[in-house]
N, C-alpha and C. Protein backbone atom coordinates (compact mmCIF):
# COMPACT_ATOMS: atom_id res chain seq x y z
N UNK A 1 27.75 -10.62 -57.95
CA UNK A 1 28.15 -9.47 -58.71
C UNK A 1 26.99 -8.93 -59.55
N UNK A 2 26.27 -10.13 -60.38
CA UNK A 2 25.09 -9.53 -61.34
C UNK A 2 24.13 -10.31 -60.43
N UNK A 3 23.45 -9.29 -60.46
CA UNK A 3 22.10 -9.99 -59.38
C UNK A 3 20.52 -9.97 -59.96
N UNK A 4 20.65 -9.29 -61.08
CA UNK A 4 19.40 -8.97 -61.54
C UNK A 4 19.46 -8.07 -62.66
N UNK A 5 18.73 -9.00 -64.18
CA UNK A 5 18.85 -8.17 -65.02
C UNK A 5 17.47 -8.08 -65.47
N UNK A 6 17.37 -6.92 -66.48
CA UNK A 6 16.02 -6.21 -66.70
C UNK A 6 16.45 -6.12 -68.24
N UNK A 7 15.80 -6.02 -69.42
CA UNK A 7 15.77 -5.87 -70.42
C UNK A 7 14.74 -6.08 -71.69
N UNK A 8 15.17 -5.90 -72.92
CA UNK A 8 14.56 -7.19 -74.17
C UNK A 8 14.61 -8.57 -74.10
N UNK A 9 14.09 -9.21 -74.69
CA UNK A 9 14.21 -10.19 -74.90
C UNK A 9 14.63 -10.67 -76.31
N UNK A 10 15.51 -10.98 -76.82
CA UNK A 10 15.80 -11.52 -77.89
C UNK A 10 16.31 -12.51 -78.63
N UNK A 11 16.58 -13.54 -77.80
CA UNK A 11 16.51 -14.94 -78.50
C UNK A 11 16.36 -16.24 -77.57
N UNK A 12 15.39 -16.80 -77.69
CA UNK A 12 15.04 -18.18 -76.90
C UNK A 12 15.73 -19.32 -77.79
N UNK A 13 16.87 -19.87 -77.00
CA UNK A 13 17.03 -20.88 -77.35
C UNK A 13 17.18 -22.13 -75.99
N UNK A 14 16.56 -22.76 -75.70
CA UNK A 14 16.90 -23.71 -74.50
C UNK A 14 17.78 -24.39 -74.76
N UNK A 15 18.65 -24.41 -73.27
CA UNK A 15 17.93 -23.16 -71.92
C UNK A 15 19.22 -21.80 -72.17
N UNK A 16 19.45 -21.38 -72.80
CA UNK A 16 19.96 -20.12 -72.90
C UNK A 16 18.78 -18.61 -73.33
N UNK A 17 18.89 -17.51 -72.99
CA UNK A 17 18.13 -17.08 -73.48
C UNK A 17 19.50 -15.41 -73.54
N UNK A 18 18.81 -14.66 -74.88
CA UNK A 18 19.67 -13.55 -74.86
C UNK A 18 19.20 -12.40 -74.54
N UNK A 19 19.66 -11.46 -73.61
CA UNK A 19 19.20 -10.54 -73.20
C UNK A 19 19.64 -9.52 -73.22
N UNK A 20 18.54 -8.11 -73.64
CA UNK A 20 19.58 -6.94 -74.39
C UNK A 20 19.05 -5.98 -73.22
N UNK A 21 20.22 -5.99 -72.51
CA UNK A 21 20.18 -4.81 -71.44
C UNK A 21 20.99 -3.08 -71.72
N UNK A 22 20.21 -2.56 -72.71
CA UNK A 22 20.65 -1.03 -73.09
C UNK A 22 21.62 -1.18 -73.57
N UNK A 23 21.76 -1.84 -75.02
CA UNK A 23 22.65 -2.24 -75.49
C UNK A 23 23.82 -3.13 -75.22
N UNK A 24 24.06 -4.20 -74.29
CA UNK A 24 24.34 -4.53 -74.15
C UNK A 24 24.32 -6.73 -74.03
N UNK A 25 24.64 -7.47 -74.97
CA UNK A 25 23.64 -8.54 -74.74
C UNK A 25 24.31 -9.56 -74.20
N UNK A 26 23.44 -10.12 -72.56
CA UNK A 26 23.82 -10.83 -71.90
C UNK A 26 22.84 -12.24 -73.17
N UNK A 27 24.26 -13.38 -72.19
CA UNK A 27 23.89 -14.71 -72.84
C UNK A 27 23.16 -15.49 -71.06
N UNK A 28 22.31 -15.90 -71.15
CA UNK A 28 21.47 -16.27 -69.90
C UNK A 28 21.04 -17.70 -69.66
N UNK A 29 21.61 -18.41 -68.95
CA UNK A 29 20.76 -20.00 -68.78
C UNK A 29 19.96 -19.95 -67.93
N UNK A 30 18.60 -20.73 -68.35
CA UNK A 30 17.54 -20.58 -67.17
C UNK A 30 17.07 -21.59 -67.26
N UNK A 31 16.66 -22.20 -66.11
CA UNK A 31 15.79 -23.55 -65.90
C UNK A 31 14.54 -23.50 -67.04
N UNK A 32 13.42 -24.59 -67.27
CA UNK A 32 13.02 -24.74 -67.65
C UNK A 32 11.71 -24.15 -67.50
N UNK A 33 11.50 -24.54 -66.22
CA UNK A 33 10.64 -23.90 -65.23
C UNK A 33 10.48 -22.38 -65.69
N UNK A 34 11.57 -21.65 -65.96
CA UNK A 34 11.72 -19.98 -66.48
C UNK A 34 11.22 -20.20 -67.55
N UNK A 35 12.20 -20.87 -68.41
CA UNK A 35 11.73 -20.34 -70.11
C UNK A 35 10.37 -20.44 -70.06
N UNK A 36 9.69 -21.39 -70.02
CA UNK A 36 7.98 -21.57 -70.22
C UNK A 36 7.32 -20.19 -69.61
N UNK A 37 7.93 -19.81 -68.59
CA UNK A 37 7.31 -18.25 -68.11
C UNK A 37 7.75 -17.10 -68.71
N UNK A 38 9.00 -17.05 -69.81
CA UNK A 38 9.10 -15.75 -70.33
C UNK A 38 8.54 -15.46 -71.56
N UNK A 39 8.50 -14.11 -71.39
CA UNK A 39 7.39 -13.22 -72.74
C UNK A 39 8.06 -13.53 -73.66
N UNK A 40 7.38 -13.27 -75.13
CA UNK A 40 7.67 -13.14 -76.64
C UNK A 40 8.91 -12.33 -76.59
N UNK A 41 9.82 -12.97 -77.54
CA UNK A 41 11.15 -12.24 -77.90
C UNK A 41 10.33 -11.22 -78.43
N UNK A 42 11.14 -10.20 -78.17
CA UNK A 42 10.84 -8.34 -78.65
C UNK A 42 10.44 -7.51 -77.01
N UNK A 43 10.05 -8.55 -75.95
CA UNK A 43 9.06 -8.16 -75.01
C UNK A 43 10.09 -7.43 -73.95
N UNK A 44 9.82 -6.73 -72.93
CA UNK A 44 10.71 -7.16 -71.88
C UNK A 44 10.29 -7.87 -70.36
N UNK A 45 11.65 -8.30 -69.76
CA UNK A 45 11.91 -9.27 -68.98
C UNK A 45 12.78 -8.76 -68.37
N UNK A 46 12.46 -9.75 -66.52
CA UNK A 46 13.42 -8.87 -65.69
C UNK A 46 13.68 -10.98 -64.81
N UNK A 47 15.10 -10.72 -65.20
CA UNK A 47 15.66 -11.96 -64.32
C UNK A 47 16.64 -11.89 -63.39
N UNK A 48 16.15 -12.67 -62.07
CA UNK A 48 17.14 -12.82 -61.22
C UNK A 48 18.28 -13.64 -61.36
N UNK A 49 19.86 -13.56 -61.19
CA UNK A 49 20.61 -14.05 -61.85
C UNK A 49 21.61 -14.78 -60.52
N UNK A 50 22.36 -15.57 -60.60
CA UNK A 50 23.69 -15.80 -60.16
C UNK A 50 24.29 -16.04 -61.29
N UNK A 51 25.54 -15.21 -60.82
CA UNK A 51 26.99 -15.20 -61.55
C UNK A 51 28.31 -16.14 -61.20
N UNK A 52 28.62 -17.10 -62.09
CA UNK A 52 29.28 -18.22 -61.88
C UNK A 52 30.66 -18.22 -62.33
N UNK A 53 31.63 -17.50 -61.75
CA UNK A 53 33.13 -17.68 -62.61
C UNK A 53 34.12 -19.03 -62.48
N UNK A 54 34.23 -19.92 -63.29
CA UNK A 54 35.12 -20.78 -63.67
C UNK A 54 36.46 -20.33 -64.12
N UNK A 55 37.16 -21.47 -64.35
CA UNK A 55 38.77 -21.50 -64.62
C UNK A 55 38.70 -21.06 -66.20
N UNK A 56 37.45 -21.36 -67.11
CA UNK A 56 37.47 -21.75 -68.34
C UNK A 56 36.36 -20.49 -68.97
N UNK A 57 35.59 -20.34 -67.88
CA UNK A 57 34.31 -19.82 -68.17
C UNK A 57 33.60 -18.67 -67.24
N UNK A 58 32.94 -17.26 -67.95
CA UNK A 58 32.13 -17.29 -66.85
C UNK A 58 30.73 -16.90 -67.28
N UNK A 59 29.93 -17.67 -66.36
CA UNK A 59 28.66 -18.06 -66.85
C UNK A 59 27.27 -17.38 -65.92
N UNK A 60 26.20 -17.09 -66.04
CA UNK A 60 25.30 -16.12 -65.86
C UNK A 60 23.99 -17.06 -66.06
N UNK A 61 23.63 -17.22 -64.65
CA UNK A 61 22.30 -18.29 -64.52
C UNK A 61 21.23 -17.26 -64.27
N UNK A 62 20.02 -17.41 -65.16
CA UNK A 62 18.68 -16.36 -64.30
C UNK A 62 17.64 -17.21 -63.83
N UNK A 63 16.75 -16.99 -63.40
CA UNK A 63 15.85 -17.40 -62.59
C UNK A 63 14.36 -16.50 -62.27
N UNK A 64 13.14 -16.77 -62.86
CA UNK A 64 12.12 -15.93 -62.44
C UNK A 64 11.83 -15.60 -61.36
N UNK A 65 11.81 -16.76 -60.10
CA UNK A 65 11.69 -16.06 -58.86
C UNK A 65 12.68 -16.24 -58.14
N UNK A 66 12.63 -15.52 -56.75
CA UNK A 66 13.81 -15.37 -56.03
C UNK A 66 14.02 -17.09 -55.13
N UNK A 67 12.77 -18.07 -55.16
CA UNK A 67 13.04 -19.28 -54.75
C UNK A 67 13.58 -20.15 -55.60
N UNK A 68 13.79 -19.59 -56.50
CA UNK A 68 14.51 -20.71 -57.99
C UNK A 68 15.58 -20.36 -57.49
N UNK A 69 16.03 -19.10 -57.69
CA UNK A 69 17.64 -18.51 -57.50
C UNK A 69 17.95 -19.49 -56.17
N UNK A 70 17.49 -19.36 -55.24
CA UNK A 70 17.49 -20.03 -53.50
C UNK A 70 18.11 -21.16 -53.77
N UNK A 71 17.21 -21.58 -54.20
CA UNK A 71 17.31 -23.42 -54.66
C UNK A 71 18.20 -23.60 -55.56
N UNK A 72 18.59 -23.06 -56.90
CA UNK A 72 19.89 -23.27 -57.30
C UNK A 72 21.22 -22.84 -56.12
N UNK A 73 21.40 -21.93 -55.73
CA UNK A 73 21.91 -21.33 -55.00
C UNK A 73 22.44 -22.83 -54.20
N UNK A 74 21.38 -23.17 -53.56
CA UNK A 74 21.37 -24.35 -52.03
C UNK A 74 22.31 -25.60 -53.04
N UNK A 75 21.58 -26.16 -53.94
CA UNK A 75 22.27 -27.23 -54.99
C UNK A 75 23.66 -26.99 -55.07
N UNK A 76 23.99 -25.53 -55.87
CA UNK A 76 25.60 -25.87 -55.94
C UNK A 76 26.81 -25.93 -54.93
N UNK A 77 25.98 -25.75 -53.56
CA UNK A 77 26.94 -26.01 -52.33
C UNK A 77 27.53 -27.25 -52.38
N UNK A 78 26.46 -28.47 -52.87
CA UNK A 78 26.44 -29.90 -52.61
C UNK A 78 27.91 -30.06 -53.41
N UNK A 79 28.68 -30.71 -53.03
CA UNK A 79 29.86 -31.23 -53.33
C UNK A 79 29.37 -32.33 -54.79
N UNK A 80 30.40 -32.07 -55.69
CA UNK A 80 29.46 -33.01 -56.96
C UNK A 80 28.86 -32.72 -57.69
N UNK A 81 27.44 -31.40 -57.56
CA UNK A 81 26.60 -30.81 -57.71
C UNK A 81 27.05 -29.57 -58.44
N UNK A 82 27.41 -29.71 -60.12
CA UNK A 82 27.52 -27.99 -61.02
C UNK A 82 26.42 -26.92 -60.66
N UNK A 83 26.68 -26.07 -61.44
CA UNK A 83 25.67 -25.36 -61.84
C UNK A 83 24.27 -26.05 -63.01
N UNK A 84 25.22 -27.38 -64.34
CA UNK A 84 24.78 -27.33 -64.78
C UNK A 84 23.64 -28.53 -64.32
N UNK A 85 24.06 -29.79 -63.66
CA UNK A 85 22.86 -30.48 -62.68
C UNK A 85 22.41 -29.55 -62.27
N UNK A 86 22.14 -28.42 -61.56
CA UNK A 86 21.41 -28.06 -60.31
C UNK A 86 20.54 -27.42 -61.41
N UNK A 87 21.03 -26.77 -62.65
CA UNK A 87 19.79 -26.52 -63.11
C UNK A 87 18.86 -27.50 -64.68
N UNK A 88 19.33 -28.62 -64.22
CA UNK A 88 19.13 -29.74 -64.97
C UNK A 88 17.59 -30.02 -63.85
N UNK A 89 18.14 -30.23 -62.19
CA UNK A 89 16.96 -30.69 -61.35
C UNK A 89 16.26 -29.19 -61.26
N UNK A 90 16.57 -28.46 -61.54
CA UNK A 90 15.42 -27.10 -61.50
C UNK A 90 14.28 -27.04 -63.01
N UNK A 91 14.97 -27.46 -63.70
CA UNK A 91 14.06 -27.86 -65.11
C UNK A 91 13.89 -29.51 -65.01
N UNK A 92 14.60 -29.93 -64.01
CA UNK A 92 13.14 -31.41 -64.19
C UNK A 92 11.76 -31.91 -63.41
N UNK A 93 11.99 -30.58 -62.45
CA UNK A 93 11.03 -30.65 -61.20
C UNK A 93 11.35 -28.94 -60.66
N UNK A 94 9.89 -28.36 -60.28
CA UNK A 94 9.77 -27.20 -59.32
C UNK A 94 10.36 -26.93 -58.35
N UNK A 95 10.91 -25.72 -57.85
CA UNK A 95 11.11 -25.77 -56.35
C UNK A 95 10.42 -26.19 -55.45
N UNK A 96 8.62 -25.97 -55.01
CA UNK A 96 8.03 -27.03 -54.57
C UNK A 96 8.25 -28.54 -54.40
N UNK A 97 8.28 -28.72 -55.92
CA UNK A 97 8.75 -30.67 -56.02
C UNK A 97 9.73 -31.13 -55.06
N UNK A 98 10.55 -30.25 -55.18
CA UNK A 98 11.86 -30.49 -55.25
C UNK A 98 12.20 -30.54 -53.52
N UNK A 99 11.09 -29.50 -52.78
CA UNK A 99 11.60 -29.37 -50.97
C UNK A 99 10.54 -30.59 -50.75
N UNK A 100 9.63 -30.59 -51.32
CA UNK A 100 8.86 -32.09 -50.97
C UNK A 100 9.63 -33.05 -51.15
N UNK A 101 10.23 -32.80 -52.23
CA UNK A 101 10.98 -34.66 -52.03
C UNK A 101 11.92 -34.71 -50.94
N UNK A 102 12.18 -33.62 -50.68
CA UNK A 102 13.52 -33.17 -49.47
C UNK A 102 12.67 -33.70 -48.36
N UNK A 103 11.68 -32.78 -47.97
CA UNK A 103 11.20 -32.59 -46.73
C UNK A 103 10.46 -34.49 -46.92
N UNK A 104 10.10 -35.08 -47.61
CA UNK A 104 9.81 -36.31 -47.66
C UNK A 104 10.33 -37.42 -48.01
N UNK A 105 11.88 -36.99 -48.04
CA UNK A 105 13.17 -38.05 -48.16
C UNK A 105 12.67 -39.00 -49.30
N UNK A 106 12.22 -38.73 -50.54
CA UNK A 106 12.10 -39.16 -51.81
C UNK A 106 12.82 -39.04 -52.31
N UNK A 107 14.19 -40.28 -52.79
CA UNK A 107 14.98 -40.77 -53.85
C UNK A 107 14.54 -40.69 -54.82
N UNK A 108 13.18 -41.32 -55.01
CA UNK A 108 12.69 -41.79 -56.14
C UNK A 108 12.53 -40.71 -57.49
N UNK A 109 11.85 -39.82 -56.61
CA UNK A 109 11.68 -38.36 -57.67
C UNK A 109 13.00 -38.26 -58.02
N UNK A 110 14.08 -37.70 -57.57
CA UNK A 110 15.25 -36.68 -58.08
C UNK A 110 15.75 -37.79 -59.20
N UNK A 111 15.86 -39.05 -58.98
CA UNK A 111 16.54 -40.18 -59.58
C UNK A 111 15.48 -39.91 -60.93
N UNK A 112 14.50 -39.49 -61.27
CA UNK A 112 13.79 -39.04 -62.22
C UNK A 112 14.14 -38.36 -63.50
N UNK A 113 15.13 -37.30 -62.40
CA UNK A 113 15.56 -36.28 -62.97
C UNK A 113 16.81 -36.39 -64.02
N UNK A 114 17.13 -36.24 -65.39
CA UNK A 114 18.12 -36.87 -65.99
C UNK A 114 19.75 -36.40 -65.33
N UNK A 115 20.64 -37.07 -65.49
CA UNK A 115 21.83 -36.93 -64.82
C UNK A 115 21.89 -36.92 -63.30
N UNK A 116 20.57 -37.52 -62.94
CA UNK A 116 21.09 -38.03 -61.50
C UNK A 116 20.79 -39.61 -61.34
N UNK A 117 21.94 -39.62 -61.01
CA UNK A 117 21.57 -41.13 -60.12
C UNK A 117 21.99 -41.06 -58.60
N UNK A 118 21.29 -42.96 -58.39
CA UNK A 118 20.99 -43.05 -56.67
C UNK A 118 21.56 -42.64 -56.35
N UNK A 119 23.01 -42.27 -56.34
CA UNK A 119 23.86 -41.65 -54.99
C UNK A 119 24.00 -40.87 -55.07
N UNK A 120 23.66 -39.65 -56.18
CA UNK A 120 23.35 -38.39 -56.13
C UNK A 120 21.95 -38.40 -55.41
N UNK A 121 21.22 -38.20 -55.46
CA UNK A 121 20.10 -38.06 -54.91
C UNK A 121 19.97 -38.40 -53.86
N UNK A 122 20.26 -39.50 -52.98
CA UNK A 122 21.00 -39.90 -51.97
C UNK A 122 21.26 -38.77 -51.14
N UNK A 123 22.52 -38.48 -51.96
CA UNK A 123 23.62 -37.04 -51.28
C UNK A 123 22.56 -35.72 -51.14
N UNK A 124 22.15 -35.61 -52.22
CA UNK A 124 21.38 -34.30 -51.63
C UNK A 124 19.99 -34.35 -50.86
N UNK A 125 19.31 -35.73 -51.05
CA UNK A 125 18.51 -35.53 -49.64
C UNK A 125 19.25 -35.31 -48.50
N UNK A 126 20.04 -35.95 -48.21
CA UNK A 126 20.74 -35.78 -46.87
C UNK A 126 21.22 -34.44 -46.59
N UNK A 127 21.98 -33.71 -47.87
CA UNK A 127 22.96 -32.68 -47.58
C UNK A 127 21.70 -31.20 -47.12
N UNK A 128 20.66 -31.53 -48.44
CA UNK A 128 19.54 -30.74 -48.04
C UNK A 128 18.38 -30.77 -47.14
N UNK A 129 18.45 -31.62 -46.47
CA UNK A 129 17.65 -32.02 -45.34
C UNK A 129 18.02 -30.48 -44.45
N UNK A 130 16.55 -29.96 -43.89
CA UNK A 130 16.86 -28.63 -43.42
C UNK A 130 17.15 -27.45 -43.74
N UNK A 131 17.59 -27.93 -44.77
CA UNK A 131 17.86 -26.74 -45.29
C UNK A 131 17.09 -25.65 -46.53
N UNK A 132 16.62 -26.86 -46.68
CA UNK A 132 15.67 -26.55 -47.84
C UNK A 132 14.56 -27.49 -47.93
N UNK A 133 13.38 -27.26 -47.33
CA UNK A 133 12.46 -28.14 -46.75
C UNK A 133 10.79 -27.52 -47.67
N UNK A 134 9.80 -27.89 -46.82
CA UNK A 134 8.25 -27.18 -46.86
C UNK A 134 8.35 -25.55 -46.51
N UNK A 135 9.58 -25.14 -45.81
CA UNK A 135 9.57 -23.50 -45.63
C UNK A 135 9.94 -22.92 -47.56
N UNK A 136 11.11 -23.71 -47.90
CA UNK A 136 11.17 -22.98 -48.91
C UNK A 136 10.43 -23.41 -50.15
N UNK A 137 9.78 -24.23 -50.19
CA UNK A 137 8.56 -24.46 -51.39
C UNK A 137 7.10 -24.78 -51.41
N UNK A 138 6.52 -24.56 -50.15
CA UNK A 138 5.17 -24.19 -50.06
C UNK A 138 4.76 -23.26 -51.26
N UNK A 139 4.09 -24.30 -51.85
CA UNK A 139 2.99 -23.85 -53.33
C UNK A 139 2.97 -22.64 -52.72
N UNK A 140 2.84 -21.29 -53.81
CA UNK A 140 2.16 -20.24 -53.33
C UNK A 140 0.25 -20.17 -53.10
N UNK A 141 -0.13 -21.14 -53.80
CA UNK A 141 -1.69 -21.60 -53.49
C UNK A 141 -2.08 -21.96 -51.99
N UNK A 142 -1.11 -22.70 -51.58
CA UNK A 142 -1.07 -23.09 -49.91
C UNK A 142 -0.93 -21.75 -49.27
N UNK A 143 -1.97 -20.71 -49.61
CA UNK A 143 -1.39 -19.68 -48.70
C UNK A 143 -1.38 -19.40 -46.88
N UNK A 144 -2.71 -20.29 -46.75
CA UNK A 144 -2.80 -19.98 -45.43
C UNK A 144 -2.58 -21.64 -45.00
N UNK A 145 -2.00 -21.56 -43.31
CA UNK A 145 -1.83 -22.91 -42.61
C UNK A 145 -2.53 -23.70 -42.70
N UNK A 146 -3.67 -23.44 -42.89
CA UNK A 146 -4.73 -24.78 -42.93
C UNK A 146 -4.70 -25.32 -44.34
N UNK A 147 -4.54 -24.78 -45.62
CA UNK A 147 -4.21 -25.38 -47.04
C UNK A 147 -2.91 -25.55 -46.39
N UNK A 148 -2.03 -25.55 -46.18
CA UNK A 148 -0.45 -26.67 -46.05
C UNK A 148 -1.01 -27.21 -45.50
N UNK A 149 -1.46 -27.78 -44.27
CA UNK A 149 -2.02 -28.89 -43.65
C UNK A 149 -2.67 -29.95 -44.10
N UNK A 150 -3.97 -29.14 -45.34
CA UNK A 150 -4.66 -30.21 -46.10
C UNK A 150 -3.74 -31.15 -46.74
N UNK A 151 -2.98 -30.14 -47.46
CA UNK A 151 -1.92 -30.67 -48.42
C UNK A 151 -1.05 -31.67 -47.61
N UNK A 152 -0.85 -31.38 -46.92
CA UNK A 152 0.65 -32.42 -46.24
C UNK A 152 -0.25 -33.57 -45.78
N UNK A 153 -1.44 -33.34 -45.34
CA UNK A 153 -2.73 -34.48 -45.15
C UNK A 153 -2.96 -35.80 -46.21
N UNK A 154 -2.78 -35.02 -47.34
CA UNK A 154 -3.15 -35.33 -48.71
C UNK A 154 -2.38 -36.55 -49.20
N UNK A 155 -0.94 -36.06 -48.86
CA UNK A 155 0.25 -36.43 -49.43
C UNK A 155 0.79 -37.34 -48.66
N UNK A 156 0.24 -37.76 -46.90
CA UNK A 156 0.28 -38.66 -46.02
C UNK A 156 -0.39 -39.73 -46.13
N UNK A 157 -1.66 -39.20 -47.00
CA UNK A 157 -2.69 -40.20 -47.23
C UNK A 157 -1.93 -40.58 -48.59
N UNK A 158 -1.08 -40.81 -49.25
CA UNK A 158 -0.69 -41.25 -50.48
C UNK A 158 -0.88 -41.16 -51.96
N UNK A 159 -1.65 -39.44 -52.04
CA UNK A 159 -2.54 -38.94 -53.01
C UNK A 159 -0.82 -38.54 -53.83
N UNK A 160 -0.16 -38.27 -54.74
CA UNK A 160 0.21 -37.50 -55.30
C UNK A 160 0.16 -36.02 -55.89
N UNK A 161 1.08 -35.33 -55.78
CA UNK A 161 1.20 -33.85 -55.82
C UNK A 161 0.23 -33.07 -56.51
N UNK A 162 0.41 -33.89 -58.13
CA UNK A 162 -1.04 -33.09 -59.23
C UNK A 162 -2.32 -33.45 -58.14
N UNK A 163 -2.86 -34.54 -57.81
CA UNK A 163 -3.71 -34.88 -57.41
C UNK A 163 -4.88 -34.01 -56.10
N UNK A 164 -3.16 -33.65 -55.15
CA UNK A 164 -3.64 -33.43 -54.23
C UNK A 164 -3.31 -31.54 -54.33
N UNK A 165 -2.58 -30.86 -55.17
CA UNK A 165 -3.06 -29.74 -55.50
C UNK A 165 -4.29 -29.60 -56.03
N UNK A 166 -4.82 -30.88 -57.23
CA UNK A 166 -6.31 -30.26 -57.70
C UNK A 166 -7.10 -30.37 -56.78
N UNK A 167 -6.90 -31.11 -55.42
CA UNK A 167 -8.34 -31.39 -54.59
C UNK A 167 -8.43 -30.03 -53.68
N UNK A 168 -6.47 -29.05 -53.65
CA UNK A 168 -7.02 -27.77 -52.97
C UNK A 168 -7.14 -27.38 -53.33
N UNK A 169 -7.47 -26.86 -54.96
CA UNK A 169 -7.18 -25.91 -55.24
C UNK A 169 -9.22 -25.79 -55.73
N UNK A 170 -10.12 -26.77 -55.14
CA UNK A 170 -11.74 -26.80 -55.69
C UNK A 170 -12.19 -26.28 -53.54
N UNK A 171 -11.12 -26.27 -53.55
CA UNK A 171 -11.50 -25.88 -51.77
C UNK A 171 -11.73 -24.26 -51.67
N UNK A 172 -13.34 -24.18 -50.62
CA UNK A 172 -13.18 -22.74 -50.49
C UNK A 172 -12.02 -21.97 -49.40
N UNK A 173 -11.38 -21.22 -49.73
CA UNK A 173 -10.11 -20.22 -49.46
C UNK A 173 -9.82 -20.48 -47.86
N UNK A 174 -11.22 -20.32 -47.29
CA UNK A 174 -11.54 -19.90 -45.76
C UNK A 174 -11.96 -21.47 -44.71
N UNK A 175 -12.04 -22.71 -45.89
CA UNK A 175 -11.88 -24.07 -45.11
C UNK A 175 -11.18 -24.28 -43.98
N UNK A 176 -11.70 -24.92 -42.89
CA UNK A 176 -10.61 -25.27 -41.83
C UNK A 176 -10.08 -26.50 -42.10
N UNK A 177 -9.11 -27.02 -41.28
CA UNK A 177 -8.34 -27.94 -42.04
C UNK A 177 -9.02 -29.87 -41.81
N UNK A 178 -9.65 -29.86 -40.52
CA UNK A 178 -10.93 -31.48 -40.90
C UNK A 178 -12.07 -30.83 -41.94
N UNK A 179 -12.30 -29.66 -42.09
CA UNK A 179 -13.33 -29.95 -43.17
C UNK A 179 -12.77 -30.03 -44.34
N UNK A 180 -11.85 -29.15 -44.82
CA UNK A 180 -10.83 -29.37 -46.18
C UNK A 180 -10.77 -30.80 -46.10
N UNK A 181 -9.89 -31.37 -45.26
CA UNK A 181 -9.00 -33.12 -45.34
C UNK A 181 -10.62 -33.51 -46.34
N UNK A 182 -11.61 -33.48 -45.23
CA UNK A 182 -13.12 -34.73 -46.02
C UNK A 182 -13.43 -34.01 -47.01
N UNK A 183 -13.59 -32.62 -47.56
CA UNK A 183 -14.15 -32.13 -48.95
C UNK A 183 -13.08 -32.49 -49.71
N UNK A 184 -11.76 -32.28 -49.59
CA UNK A 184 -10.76 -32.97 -50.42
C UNK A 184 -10.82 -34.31 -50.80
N UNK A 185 -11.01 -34.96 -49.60
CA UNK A 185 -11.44 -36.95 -50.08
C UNK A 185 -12.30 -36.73 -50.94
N UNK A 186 -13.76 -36.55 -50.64
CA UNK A 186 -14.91 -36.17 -51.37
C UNK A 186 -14.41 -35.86 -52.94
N UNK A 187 -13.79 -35.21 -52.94
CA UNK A 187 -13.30 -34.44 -54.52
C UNK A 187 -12.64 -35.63 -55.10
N UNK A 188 -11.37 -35.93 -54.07
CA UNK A 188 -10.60 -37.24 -54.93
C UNK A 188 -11.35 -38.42 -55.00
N UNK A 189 -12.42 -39.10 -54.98
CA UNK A 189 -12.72 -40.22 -54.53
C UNK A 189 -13.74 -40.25 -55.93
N UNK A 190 -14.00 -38.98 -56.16
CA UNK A 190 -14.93 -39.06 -57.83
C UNK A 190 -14.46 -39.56 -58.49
């Protein structure tokens, strides 16, 4: 129904934020991931939203990009899975993080995340398997095939995520992907 709002900004409180759309002021929950990206109250801001009606409530999630929205979106299918977990694991980990641990059947991460435990995490590797993989959270830095390659190289070799983003991100743009893999070792091995 509300898909996208545009406005002021006028009160940060996490994770709610208030938003004055031409007089009008929406109350807004946003991952964490968002708040850290929105401007100074007074500024304006434009958020992508899902609209959530309950028995009790109805509630108005935003989201900076359209792969946050995705990924909440994908979460509250999961049986078990609110709105307010799904954006509990959207502010405890990236959308990136988050299809890596998918696409790399990592318990360990989501169980990280507060209010999940093993058999949640469990459930949604499985439920999200496919569905939400390396298509939907390829770093936007990974722009071309051969940086995903390094990267997924990286992360085979047992480097971790910070790690193995800083080793692409000292790579020149136009690397092919055996010379990236060894200038990347090279980098991590300092």
């Amino acid at each position: 129904m509300i898909g996208k709002l545009t406005g002021t900004l006028l009160e940060k409180n996490p994770p709610e934020v208030l938003l004055d759309c031409h007089g009008v002021g929406y109350e807004v929950n946003v991952p964490m991931s968002t708040f850290y990206n929105l401007p100074a109250v007074g500024e304006q801001v434009s958020l992508l939203t899902q609209f959530i009606v309950r028995e009790d409530a109805q509630l108005l999630y935003g989201f900076g990009t359209a792969q946050e929205r995705q990924a909440f979106r994908e979460l509250i299918k999961i049986s078990g899975v609110g709105p307010r977990t799904a954006l509990s694991i959207l502010s405890g980990m990236g959308v990136a993080d988050l299809a890596q641990a998918i696409t790399l059947q990592e318990a360990g991460r989501l169980v990280k995340v507060p209010g999940i435990g093993k058999k949640t995490a469990e459930r949604l590797l499985l439920e999200l398997k496919g569905k939400m993989g390396a298509d939907i959270g390829t770093p936007t830095h990974a722009a071309s095939d051969a940086q995903a390659d390094i990267l997924q190289a990286l992360l085979a070799l047992g480097y971790n995520d910070k790690e193995a983003v800083a080793a692409l991100k000292a790579l020149p743009p136009d690397v092919g992907v055996s010379d990236g893999i060894k200038l990347a070792l090279k980098a991590l091995a300092r």
